[in-house]
Protein backbone atom coordinates (compact mmCIF):
# COMPACT_ATOMS: atom_id res chain seq x y z
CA UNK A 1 1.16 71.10 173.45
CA UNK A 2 -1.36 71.45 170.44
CA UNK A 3 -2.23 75.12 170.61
CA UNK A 4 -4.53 75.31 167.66
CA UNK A 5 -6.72 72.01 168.94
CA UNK A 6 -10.47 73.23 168.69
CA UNK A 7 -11.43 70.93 171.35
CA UNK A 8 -8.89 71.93 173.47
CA UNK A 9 -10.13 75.45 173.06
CA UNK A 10 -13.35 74.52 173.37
CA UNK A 11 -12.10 73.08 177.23
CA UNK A 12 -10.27 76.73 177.94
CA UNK A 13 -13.38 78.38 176.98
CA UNK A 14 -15.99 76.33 178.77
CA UNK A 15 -13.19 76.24 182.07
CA UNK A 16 -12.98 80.27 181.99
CA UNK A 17 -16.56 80.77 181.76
CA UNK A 18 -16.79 78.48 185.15
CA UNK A 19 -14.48 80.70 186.72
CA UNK A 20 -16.10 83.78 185.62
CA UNK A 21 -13.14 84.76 183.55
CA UNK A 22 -15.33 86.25 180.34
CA UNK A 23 -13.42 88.03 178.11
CA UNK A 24 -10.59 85.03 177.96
CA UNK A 25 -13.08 82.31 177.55
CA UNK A 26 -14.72 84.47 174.51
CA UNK A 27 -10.79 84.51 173.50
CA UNK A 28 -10.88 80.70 173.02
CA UNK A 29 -14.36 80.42 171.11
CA UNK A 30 -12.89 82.92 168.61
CA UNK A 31 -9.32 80.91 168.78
CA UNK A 32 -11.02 77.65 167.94
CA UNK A 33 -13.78 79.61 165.32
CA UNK A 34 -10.59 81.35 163.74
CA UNK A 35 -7.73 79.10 163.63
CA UNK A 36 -8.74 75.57 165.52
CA UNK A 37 -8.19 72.34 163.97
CA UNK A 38 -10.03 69.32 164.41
CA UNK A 39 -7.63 66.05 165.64
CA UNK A 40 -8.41 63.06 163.78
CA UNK A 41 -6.62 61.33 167.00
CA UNK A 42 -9.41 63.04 169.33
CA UNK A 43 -13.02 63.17 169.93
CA UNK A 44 -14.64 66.14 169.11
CA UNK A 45 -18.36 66.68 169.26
CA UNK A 46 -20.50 66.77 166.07
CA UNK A 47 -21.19 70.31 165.50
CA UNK A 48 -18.23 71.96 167.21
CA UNK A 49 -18.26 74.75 165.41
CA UNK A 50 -21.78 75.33 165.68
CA UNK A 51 -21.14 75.14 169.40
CA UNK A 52 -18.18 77.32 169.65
CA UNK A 53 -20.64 80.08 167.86
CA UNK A 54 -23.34 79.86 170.02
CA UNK A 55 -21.07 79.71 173.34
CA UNK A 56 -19.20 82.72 172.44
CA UNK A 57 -22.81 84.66 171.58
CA UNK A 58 -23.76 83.92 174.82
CA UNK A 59 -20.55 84.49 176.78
CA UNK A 60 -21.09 88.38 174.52
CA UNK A 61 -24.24 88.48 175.91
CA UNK A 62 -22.84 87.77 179.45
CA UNK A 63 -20.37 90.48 178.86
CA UNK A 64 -22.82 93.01 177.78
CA UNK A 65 -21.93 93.50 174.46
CA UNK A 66 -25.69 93.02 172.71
CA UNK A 67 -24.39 93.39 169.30
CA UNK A 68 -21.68 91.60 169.27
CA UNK A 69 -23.56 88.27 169.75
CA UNK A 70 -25.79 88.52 166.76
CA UNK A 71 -23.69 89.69 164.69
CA UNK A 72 -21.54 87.24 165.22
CA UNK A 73 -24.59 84.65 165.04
CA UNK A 74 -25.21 85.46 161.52
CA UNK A 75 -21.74 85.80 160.23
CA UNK A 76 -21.31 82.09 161.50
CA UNK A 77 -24.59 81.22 159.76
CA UNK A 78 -23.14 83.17 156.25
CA UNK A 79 -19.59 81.43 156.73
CA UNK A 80 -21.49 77.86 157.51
CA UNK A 81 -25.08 77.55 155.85
């Protein structure tokens, strides 16, 4: 229905990580980093994207991948100050 709805990938994420299903749920976070958009007709948490960030670094982290979740830590930080 709304693809691109950050909260919505936000749900996808945070649903996938429940069910152990890594790699997609790191899909989301990225989806809704990349390309989400915020619904004025929605809630959506102060500090989504912030969120989104830090959920993916740790769902890296999860995975394995060490420098992935740094990385993408600070590129968030450069892209958001």
């Amino acid at each position: 229905m709304f693809p691109e709805d950050f909260v919505l990938l936000l749900r996808l994420g945070s649903l996938k990580v429940k069910s152990g299903r890594l790699a997609e749920a790191a899909a989301d976070y990225h989806a809704a980093l990349e390309r989400g958009q915020i619904r004025t007709s929605t809630i959506h948490l102060r500090g989504g994207r912030a969120h989104a960030a830090l959920r993916l670094r740790q769902i890296y982290l999860q995975m394995g991948q060490r420098e992935d979740g740094p990385r993408l830590w600070h590129q968030f930080l450069e892209e958001e100050p």
